[in-house]
N, C-alpha and C. Protein backbone atom coordinates (compact mmCIF):
# COMPACT_ATOMS: atom_id res chain seq x y z
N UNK A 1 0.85 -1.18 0.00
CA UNK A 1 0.00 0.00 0.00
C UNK A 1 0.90 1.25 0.00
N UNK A 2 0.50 2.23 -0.69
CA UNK A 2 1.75 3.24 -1.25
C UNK A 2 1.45 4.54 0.34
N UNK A 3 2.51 5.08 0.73
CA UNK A 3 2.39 6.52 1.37
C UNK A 3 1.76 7.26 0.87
N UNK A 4 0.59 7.93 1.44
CA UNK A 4 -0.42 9.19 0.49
C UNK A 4 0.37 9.97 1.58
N UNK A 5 0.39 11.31 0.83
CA UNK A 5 0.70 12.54 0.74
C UNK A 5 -0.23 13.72 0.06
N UNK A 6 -0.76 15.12 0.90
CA UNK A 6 -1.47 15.65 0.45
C UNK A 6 -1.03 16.71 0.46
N UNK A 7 -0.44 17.85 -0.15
CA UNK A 7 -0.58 19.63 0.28
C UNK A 7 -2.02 20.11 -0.04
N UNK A 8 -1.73 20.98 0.77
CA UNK A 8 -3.14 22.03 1.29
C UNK A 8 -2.60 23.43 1.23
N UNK A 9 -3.03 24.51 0.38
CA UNK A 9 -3.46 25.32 0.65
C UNK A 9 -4.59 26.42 0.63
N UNK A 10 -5.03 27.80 0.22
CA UNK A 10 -6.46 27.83 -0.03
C UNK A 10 -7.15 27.74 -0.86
N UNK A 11 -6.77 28.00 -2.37
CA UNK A 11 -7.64 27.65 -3.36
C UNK A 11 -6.79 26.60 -4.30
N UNK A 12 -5.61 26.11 -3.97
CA UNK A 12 -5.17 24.89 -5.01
C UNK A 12 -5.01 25.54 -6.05
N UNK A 13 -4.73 26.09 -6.16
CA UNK A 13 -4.32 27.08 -7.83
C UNK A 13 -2.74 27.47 -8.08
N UNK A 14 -1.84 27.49 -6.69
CA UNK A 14 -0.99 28.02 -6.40
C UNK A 14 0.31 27.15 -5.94
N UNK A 15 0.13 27.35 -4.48
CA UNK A 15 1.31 26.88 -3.79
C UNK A 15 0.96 25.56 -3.35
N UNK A 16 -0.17 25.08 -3.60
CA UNK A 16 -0.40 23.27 -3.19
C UNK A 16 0.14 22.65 -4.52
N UNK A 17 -0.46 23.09 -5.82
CA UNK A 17 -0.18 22.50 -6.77
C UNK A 17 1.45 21.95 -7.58
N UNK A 18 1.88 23.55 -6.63
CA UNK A 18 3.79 23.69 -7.06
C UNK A 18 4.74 22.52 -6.11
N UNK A 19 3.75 22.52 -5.21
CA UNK A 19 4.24 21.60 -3.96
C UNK A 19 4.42 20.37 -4.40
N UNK A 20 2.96 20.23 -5.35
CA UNK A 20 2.85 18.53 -5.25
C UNK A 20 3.75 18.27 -6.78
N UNK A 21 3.73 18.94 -7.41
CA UNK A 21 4.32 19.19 -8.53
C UNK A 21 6.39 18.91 -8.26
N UNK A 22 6.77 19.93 -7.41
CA UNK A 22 8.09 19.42 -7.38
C UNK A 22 8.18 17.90 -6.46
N UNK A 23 7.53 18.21 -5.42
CA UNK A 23 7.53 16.91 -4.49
C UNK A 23 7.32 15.88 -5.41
N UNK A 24 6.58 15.37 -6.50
CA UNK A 24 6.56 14.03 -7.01
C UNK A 24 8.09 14.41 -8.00
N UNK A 25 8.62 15.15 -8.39
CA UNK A 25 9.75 15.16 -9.12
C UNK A 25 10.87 14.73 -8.39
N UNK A 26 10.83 15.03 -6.53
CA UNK A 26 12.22 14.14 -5.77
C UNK A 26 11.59 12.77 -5.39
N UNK A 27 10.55 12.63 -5.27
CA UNK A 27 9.71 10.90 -5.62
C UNK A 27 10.22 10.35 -6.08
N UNK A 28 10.71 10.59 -7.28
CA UNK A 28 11.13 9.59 -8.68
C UNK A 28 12.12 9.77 -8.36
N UNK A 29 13.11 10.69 -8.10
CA UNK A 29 14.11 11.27 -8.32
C UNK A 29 15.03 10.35 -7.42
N UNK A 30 14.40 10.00 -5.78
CA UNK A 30 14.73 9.02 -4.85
C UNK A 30 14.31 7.89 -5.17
N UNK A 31 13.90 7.37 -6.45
CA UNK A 31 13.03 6.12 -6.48
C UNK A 31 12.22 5.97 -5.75
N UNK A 32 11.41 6.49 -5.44
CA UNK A 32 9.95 5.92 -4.20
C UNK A 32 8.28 6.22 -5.40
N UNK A 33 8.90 6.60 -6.41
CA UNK A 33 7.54 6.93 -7.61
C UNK A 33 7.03 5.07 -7.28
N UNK A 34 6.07 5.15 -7.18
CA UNK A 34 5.31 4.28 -6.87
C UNK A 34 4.66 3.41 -5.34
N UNK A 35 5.87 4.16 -4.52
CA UNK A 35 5.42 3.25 -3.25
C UNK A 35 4.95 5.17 -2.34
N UNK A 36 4.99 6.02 -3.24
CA UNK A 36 4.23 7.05 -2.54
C UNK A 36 3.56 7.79 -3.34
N UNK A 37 2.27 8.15 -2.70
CA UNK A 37 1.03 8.85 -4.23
C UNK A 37 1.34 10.57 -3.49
N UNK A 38 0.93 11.57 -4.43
CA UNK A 38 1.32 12.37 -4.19
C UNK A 38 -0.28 13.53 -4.55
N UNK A 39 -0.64 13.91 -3.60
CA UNK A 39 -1.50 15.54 -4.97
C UNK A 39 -1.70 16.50 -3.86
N UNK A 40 -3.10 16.84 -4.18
CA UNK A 40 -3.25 18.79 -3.58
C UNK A 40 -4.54 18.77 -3.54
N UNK A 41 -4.58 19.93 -2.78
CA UNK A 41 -6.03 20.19 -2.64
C UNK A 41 -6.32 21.73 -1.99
N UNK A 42 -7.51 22.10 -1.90
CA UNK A 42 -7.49 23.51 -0.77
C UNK A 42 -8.25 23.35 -0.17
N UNK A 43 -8.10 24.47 0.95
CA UNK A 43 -9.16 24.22 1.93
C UNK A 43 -10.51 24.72 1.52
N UNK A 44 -10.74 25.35 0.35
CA UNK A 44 -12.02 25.97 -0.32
C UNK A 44 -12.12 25.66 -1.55
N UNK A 45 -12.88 25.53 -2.24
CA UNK A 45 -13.83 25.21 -3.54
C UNK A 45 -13.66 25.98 -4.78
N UNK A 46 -13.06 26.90 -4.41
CA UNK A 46 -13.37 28.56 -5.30
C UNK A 46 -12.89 27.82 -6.68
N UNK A 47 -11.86 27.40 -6.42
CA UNK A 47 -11.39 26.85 -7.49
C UNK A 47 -11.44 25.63 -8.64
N UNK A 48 -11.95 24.41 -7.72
CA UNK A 48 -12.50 23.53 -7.98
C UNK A 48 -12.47 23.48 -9.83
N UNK A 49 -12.03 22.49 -9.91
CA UNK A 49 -11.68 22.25 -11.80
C UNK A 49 -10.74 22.48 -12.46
N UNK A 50 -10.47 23.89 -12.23
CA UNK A 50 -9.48 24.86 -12.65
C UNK A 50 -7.98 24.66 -12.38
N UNK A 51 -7.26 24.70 -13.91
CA UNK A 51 -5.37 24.31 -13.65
C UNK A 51 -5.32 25.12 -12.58
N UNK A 52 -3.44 25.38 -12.38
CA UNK A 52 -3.02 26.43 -11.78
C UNK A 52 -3.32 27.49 -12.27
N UNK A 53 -2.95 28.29 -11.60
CA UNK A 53 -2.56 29.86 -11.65
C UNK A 53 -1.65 29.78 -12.87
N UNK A 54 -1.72 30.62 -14.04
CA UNK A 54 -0.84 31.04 -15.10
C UNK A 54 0.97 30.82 -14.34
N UNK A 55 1.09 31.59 -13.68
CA UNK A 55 2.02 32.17 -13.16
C UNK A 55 3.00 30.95 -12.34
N UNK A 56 2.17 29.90 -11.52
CA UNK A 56 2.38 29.01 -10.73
C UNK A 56 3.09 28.00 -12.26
N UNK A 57 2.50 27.81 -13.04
CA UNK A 57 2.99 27.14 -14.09
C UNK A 57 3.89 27.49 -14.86
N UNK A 58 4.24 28.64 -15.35
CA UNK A 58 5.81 29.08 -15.54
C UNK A 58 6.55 28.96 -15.14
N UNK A 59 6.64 29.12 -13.59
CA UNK A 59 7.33 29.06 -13.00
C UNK A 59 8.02 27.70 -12.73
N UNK A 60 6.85 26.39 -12.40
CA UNK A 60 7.42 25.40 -12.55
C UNK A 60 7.77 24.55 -13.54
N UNK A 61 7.78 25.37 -15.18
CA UNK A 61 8.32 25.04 -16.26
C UNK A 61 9.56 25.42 -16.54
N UNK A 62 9.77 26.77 -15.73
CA UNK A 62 10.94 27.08 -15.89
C UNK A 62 11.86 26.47 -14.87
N UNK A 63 11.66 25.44 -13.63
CA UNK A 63 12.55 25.04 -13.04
C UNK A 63 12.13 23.71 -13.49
N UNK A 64 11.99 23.30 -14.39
CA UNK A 64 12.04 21.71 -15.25
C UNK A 64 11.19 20.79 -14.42
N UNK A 65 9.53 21.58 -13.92
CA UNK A 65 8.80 20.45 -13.33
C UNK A 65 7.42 20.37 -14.23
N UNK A 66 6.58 19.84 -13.81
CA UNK A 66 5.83 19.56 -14.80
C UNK A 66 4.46 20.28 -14.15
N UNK A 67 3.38 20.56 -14.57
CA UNK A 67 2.40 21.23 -14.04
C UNK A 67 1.01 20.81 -14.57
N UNK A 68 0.54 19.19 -14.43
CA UNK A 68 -0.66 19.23 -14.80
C UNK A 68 -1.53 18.80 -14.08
N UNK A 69 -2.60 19.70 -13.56
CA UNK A 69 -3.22 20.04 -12.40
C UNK A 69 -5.08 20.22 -12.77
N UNK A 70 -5.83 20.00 -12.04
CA UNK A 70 -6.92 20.50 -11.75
C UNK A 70 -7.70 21.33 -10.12
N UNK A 71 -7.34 21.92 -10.25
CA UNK A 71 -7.91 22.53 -8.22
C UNK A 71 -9.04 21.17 -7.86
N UNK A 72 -8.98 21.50 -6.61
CA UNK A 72 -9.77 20.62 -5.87
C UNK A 72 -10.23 20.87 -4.29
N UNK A 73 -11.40 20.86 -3.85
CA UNK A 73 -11.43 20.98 -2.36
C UNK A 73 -10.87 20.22 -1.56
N UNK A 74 -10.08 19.87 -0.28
CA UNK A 74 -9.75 18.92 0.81
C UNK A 74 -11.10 18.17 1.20
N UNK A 75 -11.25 17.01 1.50
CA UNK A 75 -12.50 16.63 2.37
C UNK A 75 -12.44 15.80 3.55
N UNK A 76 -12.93 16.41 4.20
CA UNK A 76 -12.68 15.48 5.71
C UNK A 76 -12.83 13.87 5.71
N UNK A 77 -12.97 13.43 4.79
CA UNK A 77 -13.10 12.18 4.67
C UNK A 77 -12.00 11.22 4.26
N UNK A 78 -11.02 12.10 3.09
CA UNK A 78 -10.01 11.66 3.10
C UNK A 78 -8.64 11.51 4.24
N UNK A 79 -8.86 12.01 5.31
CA UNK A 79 -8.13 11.82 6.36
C UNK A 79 -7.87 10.24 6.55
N UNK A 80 -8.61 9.54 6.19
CA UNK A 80 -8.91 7.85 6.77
C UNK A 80 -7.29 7.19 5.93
N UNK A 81 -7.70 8.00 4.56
CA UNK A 81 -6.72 7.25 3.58
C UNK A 81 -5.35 7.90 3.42
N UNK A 82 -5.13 8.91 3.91
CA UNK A 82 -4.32 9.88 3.67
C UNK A 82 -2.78 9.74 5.53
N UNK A 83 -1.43 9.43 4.71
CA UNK A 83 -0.90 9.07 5.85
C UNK A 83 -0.36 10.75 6.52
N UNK A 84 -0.50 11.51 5.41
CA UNK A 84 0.31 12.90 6.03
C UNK A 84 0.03 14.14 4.87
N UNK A 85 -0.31 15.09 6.10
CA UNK A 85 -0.95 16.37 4.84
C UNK A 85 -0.33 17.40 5.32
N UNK A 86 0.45 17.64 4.50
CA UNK A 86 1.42 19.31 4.22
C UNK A 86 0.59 19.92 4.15
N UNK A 87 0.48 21.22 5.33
CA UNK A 87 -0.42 22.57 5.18
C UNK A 87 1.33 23.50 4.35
N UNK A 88 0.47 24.39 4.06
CA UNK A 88 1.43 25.52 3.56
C UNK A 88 1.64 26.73 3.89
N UNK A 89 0.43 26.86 5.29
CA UNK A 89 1.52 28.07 5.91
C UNK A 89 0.06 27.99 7.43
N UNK A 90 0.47 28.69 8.50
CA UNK A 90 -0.52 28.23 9.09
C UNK A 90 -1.76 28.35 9.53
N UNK A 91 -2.52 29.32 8.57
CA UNK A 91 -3.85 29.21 8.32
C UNK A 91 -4.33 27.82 7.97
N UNK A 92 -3.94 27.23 7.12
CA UNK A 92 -4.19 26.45 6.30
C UNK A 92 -4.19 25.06 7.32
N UNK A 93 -2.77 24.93 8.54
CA UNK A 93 -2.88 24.06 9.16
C UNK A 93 -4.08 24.31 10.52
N UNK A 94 -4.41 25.63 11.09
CA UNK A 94 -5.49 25.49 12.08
C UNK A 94 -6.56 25.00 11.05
N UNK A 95 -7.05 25.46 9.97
CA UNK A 95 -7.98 24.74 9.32
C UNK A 95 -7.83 23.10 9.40
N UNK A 96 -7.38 23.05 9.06
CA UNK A 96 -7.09 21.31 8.97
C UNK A 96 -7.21 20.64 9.80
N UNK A 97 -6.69 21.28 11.06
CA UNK A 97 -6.71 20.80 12.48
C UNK A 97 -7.93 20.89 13.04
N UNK A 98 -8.89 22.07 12.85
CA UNK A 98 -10.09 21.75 12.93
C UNK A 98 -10.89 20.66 12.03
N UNK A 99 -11.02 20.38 10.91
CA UNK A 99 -11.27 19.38 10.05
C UNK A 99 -11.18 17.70 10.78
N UNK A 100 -10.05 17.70 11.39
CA UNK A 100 -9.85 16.62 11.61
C UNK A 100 -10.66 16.29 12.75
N UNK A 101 -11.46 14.75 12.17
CA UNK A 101 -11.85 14.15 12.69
C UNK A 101 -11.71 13.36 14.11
N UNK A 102 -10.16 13.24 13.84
CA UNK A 102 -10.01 12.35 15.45
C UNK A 102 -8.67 12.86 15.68
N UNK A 103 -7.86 12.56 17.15
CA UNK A 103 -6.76 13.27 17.01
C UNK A 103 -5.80 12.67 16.72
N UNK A 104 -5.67 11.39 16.15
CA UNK A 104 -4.61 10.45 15.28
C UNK A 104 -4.59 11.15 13.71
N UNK A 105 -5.57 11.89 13.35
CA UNK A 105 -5.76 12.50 12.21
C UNK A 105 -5.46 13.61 12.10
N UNK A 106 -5.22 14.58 13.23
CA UNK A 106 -4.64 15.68 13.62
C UNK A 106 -2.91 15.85 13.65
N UNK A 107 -2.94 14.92 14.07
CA UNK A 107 -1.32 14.65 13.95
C UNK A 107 -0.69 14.23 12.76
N UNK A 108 -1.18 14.23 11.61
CA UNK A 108 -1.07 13.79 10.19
C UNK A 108 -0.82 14.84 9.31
N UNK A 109 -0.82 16.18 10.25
CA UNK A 109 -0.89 17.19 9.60
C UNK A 109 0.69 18.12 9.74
N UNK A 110 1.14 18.65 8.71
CA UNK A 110 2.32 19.29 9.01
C UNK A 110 2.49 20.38 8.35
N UNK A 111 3.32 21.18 8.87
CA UNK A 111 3.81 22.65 8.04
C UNK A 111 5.31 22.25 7.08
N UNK A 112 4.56 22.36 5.83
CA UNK A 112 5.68 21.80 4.66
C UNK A 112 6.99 22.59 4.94
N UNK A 113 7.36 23.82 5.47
CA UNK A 113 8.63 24.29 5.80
C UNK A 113 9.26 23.77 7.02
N UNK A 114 8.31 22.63 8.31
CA UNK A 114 8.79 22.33 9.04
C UNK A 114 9.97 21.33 8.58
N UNK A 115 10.18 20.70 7.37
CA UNK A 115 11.22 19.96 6.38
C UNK A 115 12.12 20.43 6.21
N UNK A 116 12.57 22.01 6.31
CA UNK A 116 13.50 22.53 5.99
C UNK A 116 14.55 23.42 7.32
N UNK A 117 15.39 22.54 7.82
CA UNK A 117 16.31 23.02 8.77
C UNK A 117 16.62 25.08 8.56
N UNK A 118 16.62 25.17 6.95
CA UNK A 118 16.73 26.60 6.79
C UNK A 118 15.96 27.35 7.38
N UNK A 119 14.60 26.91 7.65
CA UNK A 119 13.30 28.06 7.37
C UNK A 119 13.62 28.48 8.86
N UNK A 120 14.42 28.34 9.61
CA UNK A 120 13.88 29.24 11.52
C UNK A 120 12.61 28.88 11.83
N UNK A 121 11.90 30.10 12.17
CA UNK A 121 10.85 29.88 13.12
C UNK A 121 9.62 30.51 11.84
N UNK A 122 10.08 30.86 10.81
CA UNK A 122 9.07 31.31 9.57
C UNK A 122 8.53 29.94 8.71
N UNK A 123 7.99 29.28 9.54
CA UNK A 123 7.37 28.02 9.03
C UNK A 123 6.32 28.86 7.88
N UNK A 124 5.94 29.58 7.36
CA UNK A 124 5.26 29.38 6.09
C UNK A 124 4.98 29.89 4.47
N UNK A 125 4.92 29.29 3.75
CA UNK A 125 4.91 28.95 2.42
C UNK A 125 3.72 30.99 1.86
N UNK A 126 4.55 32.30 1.75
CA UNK A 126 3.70 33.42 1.53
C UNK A 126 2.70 33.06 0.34
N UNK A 127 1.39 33.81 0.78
CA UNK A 127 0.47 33.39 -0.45
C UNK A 127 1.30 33.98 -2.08
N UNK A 128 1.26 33.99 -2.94
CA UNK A 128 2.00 34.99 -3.96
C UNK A 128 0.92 35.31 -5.09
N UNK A 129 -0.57 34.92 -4.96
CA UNK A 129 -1.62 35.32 -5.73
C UNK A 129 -1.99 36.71 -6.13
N UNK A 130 -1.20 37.81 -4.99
CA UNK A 130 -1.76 39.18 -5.40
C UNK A 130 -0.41 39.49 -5.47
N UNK A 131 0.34 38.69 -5.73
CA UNK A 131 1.83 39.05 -5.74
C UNK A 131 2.26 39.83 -7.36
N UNK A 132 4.03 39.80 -7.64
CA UNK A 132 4.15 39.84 -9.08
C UNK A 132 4.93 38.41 -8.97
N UNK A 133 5.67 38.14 -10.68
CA UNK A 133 6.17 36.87 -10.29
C UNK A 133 7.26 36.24 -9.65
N UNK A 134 7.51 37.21 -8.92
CA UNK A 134 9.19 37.27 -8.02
C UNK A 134 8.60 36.55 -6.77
N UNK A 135 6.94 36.28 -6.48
CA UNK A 135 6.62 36.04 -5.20
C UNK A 135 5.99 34.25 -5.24
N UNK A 136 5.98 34.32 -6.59
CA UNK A 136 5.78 32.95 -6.93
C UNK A 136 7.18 32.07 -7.26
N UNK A 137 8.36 32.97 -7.63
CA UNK A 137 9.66 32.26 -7.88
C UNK A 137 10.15 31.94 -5.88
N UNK A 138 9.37 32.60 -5.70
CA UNK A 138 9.76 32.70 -3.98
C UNK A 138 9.42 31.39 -3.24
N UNK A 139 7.94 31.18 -3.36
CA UNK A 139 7.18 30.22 -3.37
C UNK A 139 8.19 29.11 -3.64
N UNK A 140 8.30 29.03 -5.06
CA UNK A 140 9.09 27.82 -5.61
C UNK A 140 10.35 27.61 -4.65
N UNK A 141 11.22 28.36 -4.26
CA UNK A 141 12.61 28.28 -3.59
C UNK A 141 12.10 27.92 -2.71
N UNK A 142 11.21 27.53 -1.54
CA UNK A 142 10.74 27.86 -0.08
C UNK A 142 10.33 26.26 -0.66
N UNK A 143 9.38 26.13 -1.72
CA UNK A 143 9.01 24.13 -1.47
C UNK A 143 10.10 23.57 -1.88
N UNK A 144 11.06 24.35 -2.97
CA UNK A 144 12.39 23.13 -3.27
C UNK A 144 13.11 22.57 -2.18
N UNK A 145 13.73 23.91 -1.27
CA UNK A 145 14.73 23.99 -0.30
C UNK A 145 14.14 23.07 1.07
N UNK A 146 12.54 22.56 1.11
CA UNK A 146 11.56 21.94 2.23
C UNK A 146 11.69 20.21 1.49
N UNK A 147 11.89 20.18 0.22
CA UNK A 147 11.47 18.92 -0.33
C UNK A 147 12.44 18.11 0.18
N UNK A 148 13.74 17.92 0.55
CA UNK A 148 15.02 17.01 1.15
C UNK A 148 14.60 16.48 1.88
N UNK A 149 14.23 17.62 2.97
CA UNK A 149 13.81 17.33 4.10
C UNK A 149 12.95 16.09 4.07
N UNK A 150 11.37 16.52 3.72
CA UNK A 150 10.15 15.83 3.23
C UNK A 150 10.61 14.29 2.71
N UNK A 151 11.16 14.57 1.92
CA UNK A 151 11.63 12.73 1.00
C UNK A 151 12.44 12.16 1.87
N UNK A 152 12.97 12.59 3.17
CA UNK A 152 14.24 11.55 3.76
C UNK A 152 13.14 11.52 4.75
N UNK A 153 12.10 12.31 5.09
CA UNK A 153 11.30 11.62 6.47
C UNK A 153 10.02 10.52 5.98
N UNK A 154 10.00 10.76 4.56
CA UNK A 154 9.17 9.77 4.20
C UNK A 154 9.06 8.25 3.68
N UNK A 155 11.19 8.43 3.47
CA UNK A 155 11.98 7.58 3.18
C UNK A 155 11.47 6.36 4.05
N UNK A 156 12.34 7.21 5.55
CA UNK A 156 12.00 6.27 6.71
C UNK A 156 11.07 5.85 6.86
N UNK A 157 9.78 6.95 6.69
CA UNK A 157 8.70 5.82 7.19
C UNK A 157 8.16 4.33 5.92
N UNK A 158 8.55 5.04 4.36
CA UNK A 158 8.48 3.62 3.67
C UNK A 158 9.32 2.86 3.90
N UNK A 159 10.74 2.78 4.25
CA UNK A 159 11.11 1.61 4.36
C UNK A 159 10.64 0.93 6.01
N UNK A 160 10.03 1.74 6.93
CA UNK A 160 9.61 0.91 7.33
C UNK A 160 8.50 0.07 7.62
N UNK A 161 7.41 0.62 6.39
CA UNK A 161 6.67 -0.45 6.04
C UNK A 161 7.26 -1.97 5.39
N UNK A 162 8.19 -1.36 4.61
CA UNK A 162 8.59 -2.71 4.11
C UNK A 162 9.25 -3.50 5.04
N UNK A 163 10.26 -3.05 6.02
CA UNK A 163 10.69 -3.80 6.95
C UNK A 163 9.53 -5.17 7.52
């Protein structure tokens, strides 16, 4: 049974999609493409259907990732199936934390910069939607520099399923 993995942020147009977008690129990259599923979601609807953001997709074309996306809401239901959900900054995680159903499901939840020894005490991922595109290249540096982190703690926990 593969590791699910979810980012969250508010409308999935943006910084969930870039997330899940580089994150499945160190997947493969570590060999784990297959024993971990990867996507996105937001905590609201607004978006629902809809690729990324123009902007969110340049950006991760221009750092050689791939960007094919539809928005989507989070639903409290997927907690059951889901082993760990990257919030992206911490609105996004009190939401979630309220969401959650039980508190084994609460604890499933993390701040995607908590991965990155760099970030200090600025655990989160700035929105860059009313930004220009210097705030979305920003974005991008903030999930690359978090993704190491992310793939060696998820390492451990697949190999020790297989164990």
């Amino acid at each position: 049974m593969p590791y699910r993995v979810c980012f969250v942020c508010t409308g999935n147009i943006c910084r969930s999609p870039m997330a899940e977008s580089v994150f499945r690129a160190h997947i493969e990259e570590a060999g784990l493409d297959g024993l971990v599923e990867v996507d996105s979601a937001g905590t609201g609807g607004w978006h629902e259907g809809d690729g990324s953001d123009s902007r969110t997709v340049a950006v991760l074309e221009a750092g050689g990732y791939e960007s094919d996306h539809a928005a989507r809401q989070f639903q409290v239901s997927w907690f059951s199936r889901l082993d760990l959900v990257i919030a992206l900054d911490s609105g996004h995680l009190k939401a979630l934390r309220r969401l959650a159903p039980t508190p084994e499901d609460a604890t499933k939840i993390r701040l995607l910069r908590s991965y990155d020894p760099a970030a200090g005490d600025d655990l989160d991922v700035p929105d860059p939607y009313y930004g220009r595109m210097d705030r979305f290249e920003e974005c991008l540096e903030m999930v690359v520099a978090a993704s190491p982190g992310l793939v060696a703690a998820i390492q451990e926990k697949v190999e020790g399923r297989a164990a």
